[in-house]
C-alpha atoms as a PDB file:
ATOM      1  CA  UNK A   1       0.000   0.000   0.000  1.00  0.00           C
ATOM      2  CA  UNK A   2       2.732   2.382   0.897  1.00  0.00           C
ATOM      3  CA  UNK A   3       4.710   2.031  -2.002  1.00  0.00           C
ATOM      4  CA  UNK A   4       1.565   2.533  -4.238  1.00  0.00           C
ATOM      5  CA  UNK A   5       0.526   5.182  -2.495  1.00  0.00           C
ATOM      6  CA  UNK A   6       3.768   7.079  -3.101  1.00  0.00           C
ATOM      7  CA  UNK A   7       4.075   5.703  -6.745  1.00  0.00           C
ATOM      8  CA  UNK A   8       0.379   7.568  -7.398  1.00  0.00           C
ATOM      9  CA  UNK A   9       1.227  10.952  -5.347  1.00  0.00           C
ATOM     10  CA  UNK A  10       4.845  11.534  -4.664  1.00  0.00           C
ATOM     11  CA  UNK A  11       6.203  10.108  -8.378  1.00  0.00           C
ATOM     12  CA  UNK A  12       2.953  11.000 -10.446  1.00  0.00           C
ATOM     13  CA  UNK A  13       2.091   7.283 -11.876  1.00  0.00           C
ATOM     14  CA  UNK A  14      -0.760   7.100 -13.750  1.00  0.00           C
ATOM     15  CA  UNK A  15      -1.316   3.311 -13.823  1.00  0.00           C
ATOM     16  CA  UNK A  16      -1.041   2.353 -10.082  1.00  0.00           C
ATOM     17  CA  UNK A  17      -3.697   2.250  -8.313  1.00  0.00           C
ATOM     18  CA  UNK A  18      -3.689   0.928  -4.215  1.00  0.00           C
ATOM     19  CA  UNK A  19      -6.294  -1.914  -4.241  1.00  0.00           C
ATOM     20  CA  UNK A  20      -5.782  -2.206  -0.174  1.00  0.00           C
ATOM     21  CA  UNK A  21      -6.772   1.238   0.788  1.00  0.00           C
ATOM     22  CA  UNK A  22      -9.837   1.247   2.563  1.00  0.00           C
ATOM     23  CA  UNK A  23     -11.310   4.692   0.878  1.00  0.00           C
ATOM     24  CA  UNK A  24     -10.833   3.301  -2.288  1.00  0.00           C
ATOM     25  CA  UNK A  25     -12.352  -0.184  -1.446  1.00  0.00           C
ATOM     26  CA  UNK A  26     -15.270   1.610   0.530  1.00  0.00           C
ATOM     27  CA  UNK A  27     -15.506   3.513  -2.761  1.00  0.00           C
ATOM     28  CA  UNK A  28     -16.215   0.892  -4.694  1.00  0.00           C
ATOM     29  CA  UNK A  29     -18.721  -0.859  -2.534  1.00  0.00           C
ATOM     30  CA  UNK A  30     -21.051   2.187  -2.979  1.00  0.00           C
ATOM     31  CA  UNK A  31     -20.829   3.257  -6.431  1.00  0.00           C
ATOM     32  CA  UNK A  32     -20.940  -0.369  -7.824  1.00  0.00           C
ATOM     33  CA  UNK A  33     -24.040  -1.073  -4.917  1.00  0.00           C
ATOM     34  CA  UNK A  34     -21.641  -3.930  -3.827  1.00  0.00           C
ATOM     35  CA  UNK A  35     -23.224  -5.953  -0.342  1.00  0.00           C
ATOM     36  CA  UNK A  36     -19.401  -5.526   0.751  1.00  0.00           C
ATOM     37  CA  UNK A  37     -16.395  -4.170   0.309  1.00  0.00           C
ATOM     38  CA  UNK A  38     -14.483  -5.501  -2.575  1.00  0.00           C
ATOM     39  CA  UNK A  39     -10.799  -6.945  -1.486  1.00  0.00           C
ATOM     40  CA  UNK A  40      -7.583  -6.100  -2.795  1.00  0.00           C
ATOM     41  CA  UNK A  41      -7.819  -9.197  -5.137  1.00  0.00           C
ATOM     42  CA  UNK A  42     -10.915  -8.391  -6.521  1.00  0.00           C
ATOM     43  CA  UNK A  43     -10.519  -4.777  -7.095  1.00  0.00           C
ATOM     44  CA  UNK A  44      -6.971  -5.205  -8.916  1.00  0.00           C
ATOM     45  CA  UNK A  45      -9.099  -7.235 -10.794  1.00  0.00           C
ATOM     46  CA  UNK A  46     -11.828  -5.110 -11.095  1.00  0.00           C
ATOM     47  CA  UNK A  47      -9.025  -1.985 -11.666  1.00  0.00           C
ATOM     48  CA  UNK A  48      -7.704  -3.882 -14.762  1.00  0.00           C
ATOM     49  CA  UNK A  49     -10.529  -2.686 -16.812  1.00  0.00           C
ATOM     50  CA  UNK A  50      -9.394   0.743 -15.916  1.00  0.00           C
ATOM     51  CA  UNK A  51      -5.611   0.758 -17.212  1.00  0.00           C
ATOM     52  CA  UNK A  52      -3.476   2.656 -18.027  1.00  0.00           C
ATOM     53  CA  UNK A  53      -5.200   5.284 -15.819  1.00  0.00           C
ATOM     54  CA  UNK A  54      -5.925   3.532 -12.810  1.00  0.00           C
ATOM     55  CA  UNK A  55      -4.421   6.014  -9.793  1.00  0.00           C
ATOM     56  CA  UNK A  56      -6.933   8.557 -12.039  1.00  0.00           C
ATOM     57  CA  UNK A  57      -9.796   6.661 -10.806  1.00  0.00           C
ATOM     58  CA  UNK A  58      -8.393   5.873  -7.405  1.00  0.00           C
ATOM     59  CA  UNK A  59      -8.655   9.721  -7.514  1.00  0.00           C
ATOM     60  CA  UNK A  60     -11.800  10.137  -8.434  1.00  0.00           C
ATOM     61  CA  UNK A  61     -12.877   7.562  -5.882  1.00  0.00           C
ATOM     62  CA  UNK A  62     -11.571   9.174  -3.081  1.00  0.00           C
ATOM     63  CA  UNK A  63     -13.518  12.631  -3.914  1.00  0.00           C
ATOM     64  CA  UNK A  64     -16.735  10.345  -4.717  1.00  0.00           C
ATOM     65  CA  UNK A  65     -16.674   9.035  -1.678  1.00  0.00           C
ATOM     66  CA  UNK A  66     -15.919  12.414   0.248  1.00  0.00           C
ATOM     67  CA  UNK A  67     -18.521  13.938  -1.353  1.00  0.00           C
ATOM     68  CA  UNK A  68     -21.227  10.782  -0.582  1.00  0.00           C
ATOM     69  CA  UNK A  69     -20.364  11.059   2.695  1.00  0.00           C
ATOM     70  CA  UNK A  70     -20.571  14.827   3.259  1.00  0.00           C
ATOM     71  CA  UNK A  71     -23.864  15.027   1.939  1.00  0.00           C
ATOM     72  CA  UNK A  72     -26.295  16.682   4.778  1.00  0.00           C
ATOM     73  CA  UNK A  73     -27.939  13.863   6.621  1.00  0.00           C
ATOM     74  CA  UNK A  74     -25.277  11.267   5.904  1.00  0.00           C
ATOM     75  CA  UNK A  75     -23.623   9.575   8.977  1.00  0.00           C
END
């Protein structure tokens, strides 16, 4: 996870994408109306589909799920 993390933010790679963060996994789960979170198995697997810009949606994961979650009424 570390190193993936700083391969997407500190070096700029566009086709990493950290299939163990939580955020990202939690991410997932809501937008695809999974029952559970999907594991770092299943979304690398899932994340294939999205190559060669996969820290891109990682990205855009992370502010979908921010912004799901700071909706008014939203625990």
């Amino acid at each position: 996870w570390t190193a993936e993390i700083y391969a997407m933010f500190a070096l700029g790679r566009a086709d990493v994408i950290a299939a163990g963060d939580l955020a990202v996994q939690e991410a997932v789960r809501q937008l695809f109306d999974l029952r559970q979170r999907p594991s770092d198995p299943e979304l690398r697997q899932m994340a294939a589909a999205w190559s060669p810009w996969r820290a891109v949606a990682a990205r855009l994961l992370c502010v979908y799920l921010h912004h799901t979650n700071s909706r008014e009424g939203v625990l």
